[in-house]
PDB file of N, CA and C in Angstrom:
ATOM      1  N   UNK A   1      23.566   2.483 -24.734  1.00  0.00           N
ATOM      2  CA  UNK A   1      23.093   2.573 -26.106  1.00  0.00           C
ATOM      3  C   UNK A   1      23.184   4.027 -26.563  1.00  0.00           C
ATOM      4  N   UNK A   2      23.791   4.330 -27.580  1.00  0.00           N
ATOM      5  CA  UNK A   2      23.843   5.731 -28.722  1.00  0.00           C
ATOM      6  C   UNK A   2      22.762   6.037 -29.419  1.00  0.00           C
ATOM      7  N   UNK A   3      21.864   7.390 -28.711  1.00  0.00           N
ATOM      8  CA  UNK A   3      20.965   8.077 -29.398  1.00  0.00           C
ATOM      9  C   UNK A   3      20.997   8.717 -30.259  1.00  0.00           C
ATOM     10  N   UNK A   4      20.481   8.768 -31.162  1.00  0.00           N
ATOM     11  CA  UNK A   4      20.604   9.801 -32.281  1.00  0.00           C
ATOM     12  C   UNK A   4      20.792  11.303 -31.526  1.00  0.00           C
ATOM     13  N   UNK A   5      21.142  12.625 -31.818  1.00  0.00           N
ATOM     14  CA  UNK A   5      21.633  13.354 -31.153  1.00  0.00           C
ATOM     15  C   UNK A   5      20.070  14.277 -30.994  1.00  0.00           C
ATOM     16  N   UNK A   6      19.169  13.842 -32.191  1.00  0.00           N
ATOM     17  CA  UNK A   6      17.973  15.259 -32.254  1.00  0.00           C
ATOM     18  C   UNK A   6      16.899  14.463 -31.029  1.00  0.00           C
ATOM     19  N   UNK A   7      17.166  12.839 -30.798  1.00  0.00           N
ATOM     20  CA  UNK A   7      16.092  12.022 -29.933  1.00  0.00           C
ATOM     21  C   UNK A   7      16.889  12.666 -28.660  1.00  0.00           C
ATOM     22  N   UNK A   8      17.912  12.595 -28.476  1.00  0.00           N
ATOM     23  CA  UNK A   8      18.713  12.775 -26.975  1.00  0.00           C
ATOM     24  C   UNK A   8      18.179  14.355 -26.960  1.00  0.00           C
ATOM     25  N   UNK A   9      17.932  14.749 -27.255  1.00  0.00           N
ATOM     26  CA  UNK A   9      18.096  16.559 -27.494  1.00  0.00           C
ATOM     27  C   UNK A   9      16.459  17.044 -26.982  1.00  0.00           C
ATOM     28  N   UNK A  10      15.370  15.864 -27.014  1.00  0.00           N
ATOM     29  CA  UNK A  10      14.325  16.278 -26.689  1.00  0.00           C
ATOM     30  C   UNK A  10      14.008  16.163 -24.871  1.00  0.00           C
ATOM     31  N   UNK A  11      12.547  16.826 -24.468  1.00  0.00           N
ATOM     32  CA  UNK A  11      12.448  15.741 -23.478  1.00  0.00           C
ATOM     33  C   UNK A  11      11.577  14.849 -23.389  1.00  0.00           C
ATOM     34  N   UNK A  12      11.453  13.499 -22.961  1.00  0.00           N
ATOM     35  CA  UNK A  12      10.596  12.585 -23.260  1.00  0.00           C
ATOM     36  C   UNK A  12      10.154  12.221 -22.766  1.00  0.00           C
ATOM     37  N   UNK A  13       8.318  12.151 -22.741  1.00  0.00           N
ATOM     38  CA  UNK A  13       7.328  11.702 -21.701  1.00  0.00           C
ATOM     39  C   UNK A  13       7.155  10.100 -21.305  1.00  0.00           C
ATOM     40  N   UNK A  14       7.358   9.743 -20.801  1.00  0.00           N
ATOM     41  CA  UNK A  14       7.056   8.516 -20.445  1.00  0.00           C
ATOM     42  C   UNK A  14       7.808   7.478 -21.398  1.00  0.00           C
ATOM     43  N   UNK A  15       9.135   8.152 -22.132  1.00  0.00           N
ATOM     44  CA  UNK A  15      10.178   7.542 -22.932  1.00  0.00           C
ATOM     45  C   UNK A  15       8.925   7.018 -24.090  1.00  0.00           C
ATOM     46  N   UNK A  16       7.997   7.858 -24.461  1.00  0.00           N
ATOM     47  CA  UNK A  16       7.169   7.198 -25.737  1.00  0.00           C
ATOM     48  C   UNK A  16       7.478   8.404 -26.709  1.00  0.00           C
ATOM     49  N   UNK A  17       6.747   9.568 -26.471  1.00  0.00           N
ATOM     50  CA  UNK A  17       6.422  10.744 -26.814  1.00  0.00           C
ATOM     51  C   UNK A  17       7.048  12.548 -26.404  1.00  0.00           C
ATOM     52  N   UNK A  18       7.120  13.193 -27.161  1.00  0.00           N
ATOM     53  CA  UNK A  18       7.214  14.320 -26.391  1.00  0.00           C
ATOM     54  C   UNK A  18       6.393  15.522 -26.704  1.00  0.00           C
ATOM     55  N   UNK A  19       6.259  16.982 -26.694  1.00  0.00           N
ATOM     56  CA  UNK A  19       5.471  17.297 -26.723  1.00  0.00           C
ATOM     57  C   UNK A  19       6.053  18.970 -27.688  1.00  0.00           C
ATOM     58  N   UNK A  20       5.137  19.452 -28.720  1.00  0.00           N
ATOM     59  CA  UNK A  20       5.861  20.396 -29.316  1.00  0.00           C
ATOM     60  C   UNK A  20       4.869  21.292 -29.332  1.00  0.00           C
ATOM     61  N   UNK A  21       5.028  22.315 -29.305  1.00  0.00           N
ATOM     62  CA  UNK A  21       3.796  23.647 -29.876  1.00  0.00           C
ATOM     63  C   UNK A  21       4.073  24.247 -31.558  1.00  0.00           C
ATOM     64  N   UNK A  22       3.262  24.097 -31.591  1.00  0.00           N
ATOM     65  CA  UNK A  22       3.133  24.979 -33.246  1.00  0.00           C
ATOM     66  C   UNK A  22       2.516  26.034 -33.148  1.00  0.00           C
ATOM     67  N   UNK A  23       2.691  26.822 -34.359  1.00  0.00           N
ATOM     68  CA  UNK A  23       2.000  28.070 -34.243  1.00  0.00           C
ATOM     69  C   UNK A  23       0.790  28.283 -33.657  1.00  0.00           C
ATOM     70  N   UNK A  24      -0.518  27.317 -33.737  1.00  0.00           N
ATOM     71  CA  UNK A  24      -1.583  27.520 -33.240  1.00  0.00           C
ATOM     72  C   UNK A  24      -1.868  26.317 -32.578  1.00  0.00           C
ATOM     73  N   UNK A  25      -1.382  25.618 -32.170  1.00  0.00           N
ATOM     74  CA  UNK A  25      -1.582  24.342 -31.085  1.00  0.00           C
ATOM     75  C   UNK A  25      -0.202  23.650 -31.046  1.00  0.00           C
ATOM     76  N   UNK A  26      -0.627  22.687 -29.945  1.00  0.00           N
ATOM     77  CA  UNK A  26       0.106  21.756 -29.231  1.00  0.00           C
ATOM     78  C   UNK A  26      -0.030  20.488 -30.426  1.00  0.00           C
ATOM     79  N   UNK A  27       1.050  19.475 -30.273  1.00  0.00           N
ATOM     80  CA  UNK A  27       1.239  18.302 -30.866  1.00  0.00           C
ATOM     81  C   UNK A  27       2.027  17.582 -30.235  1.00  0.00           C
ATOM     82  N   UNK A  28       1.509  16.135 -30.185  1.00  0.00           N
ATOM     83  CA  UNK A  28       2.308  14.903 -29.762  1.00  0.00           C
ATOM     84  C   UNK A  28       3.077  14.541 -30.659  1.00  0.00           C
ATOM     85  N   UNK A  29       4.734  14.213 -30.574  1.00  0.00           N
ATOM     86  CA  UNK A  29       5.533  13.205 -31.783  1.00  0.00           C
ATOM     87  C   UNK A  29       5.527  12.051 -31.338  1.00  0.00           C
ATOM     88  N   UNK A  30       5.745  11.214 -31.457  1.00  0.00           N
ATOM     89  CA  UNK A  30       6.113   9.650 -31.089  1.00  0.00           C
ATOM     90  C   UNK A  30       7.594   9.838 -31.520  1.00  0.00           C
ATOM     91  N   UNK A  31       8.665   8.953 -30.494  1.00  0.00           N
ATOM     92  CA  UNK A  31       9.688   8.780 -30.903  1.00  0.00           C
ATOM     93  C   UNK A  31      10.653   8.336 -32.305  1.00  0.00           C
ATOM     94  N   UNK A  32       9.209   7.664 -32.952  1.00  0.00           N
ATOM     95  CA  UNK A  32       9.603   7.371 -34.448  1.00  0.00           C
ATOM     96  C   UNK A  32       9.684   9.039 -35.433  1.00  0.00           C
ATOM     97  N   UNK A  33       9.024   9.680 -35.032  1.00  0.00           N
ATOM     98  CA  UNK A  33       9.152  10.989 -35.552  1.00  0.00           C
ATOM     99  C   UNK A  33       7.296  11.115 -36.004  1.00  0.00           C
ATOM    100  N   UNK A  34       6.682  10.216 -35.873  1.00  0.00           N
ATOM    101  CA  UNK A  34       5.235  10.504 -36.750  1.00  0.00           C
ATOM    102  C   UNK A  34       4.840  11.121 -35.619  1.00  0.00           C
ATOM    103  N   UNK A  35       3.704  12.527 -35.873  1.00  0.00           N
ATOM    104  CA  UNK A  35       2.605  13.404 -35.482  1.00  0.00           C
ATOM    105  C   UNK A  35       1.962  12.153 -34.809  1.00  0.00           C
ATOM    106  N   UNK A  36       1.386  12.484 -33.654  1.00  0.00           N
ATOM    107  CA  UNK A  36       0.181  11.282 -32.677  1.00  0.00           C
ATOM    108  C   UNK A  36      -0.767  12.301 -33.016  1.00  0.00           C
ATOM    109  N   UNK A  37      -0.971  13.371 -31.674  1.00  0.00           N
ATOM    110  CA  UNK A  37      -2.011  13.960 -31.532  1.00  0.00           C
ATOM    111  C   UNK A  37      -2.090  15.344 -31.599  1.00  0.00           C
ATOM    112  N   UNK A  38      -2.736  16.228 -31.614  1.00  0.00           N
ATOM    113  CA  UNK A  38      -3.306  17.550 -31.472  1.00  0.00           C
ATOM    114  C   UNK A  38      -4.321  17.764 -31.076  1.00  0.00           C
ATOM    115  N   UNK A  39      -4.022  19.228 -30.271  1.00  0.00           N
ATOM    116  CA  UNK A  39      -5.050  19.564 -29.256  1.00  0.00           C
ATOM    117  C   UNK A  39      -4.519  21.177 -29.526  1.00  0.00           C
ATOM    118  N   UNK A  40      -5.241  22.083 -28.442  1.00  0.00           N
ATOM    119  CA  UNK A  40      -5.961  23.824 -28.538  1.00  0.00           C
ATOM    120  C   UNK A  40      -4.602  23.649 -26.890  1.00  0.00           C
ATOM    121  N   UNK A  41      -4.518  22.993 -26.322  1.00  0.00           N
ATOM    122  CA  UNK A  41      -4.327  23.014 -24.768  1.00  0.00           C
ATOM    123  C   UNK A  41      -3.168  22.012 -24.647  1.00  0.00           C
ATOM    124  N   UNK A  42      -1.846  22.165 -23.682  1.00  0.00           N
ATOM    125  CA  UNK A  42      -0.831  21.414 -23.897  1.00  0.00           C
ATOM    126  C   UNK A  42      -1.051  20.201 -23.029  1.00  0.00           C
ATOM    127  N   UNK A  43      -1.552  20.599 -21.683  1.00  0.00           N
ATOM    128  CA  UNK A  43      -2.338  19.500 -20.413  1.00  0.00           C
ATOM    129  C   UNK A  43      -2.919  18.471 -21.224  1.00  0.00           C
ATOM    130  N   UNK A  44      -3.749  19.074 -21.997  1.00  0.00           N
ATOM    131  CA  UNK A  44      -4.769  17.951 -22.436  1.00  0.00           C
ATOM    132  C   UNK A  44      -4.215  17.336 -23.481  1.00  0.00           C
ATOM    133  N   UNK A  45      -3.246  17.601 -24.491  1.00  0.00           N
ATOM    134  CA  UNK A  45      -2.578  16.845 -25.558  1.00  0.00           C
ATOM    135  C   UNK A  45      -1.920  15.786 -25.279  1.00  0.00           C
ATOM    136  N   UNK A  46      -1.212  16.088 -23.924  1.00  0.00           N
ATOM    137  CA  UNK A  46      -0.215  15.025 -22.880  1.00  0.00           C
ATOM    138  C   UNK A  46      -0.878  14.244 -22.027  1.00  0.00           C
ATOM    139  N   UNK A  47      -2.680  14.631 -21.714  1.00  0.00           N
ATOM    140  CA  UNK A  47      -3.067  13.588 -21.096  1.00  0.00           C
ATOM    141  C   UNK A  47      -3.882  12.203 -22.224  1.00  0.00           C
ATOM    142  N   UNK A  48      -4.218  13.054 -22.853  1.00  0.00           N
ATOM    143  CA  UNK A  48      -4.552  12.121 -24.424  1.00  0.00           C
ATOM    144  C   UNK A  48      -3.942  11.232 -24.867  1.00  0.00           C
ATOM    145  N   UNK A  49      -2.503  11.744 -25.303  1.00  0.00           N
ATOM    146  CA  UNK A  49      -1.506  11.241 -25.574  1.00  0.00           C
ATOM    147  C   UNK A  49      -1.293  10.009 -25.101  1.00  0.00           C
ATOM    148  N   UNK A  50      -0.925  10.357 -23.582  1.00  0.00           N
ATOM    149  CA  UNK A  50      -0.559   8.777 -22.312  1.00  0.00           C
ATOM    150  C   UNK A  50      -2.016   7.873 -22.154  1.00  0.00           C
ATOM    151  N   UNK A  51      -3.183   8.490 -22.400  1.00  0.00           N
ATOM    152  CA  UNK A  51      -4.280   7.521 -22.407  1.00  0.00           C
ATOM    153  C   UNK A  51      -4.143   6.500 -23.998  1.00  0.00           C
ATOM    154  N   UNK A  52      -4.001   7.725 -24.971  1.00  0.00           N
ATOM    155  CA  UNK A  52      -4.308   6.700 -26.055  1.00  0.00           C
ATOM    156  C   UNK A  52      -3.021   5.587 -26.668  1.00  0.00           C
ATOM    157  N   UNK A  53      -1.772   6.166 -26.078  1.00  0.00           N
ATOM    158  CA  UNK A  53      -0.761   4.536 -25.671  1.00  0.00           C
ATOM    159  C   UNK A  53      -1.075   3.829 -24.842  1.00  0.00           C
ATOM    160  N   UNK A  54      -1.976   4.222 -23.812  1.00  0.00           N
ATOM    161  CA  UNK A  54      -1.657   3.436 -23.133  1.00  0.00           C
ATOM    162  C   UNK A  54      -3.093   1.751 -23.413  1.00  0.00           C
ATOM    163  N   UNK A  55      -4.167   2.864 -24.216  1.00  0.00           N
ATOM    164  CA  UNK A  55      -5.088   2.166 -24.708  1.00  0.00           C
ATOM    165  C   UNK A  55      -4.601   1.296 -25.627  1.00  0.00           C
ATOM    166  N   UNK A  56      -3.892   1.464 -26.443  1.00  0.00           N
ATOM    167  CA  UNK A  56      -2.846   1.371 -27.534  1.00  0.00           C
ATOM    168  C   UNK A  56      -1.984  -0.375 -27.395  1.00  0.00           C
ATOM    169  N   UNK A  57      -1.723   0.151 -26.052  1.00  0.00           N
ATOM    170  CA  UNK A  57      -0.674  -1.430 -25.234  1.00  0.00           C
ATOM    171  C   UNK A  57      -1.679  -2.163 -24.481  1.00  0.00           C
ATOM    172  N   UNK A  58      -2.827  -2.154 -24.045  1.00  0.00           N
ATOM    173  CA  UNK A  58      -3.364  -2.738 -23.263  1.00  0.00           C
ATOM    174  C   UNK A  58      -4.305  -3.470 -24.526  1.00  0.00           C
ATOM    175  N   UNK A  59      -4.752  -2.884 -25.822  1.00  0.00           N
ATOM    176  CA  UNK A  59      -5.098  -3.699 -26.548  1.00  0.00           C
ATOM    177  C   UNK A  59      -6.493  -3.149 -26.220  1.00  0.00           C
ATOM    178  N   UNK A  60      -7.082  -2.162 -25.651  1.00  0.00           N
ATOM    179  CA  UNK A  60      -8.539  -1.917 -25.498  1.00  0.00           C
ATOM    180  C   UNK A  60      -9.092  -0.724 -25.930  1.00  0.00           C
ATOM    181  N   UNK A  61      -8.604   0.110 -26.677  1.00  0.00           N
ATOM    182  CA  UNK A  61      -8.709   0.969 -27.830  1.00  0.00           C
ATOM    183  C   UNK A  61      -9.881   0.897 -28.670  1.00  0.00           C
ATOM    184  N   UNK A  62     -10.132  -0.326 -29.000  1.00  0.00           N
ATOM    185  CA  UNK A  62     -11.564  -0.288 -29.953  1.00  0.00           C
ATOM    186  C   UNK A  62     -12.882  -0.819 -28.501  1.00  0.00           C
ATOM    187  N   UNK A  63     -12.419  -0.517 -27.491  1.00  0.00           N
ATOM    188  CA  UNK A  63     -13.782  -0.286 -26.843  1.00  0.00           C
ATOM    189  C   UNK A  63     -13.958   0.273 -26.566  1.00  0.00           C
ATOM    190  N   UNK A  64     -13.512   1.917 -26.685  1.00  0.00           N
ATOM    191  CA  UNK A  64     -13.382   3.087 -26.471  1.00  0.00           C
ATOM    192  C   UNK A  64     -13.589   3.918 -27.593  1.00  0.00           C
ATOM    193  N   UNK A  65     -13.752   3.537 -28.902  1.00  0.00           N
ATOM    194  CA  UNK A  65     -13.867   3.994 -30.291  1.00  0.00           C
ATOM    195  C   UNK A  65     -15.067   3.505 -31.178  1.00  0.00           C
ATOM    196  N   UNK A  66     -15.785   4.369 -31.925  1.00  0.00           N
ATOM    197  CA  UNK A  66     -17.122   3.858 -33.044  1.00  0.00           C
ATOM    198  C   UNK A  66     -17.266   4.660 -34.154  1.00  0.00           C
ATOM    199  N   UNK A  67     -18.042   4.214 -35.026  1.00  0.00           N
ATOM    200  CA  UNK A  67     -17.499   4.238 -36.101  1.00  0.00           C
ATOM    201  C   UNK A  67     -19.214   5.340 -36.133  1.00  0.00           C
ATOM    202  N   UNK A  68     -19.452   6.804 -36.632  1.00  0.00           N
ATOM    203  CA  UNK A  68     -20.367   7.567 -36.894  1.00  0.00           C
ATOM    204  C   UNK A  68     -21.013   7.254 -38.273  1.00  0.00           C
ATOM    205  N   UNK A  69     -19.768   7.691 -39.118  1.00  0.00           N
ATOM    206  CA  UNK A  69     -20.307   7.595 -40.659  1.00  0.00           C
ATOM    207  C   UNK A  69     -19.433   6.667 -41.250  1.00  0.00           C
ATOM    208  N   UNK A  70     -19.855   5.699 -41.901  1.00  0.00           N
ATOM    209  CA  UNK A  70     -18.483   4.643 -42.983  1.00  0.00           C
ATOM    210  C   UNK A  70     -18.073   5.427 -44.214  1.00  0.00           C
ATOM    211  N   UNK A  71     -19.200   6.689 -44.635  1.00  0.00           N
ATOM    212  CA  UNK A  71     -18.743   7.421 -45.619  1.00  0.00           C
ATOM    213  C   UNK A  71     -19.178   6.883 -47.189  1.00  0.00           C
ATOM    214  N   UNK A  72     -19.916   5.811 -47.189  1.00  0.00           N
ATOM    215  CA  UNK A  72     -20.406   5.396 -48.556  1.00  0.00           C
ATOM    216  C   UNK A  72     -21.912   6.356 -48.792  1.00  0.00           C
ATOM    217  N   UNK A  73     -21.905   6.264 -50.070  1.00  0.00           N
ATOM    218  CA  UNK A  73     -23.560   7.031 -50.511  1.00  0.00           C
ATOM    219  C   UNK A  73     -23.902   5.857 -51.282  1.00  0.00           C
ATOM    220  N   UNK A  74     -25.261   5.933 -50.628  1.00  0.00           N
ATOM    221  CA  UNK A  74     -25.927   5.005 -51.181  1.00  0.00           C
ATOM    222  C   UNK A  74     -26.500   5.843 -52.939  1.00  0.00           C
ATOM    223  N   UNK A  75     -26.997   4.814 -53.930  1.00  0.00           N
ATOM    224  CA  UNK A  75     -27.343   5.592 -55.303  1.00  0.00           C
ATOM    225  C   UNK A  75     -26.200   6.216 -55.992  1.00  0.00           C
ATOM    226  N   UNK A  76     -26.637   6.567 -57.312  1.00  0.00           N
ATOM    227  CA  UNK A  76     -26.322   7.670 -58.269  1.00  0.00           C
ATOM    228  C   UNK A  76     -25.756   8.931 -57.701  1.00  0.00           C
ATOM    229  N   UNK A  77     -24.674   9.993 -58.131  1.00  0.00           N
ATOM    230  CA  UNK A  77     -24.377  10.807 -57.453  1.00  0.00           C
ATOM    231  C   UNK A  77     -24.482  12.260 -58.573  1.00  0.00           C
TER     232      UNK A  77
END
């Protein structure tokens, strides 16, 4: 199969993701090209990363996630 030349051109973690630095942190891409994650630390962006696909495929993601504020105000503002 023929990769696009900029996907062949990276290297790729676990054929999901790879991993980029920006000026002031680390970032996960997903192979589709969308931003996943960010982090201060590159270890920890890449271990995030492979946890939260992998939470992602196993379908158990929202038992690992809660909801703090829903963000409505109650009353007049």
């Amino acid at each position: 199969m023929n990769e696009h030349p900029e996907i062949a051109e990276h290297e790729w973690i676990d054929d999901a993701f790879r991993l980029e630095k920006t000026r002031f942190m680390w970032k996960s891409v997903l192979k589709n090209g969308e931003d996943f994650l960010f982090g201060l630390e590159k270890q920890a962006v890449l271990e995030m990363s492979r946890w939260h696909l992998k939470c992602l495929q196993d379908g158990t993601l929202d038992q690992h996630t809660r909801i703090v504020n829903d963000g409505t105000v109650g009353g007049k503002l």
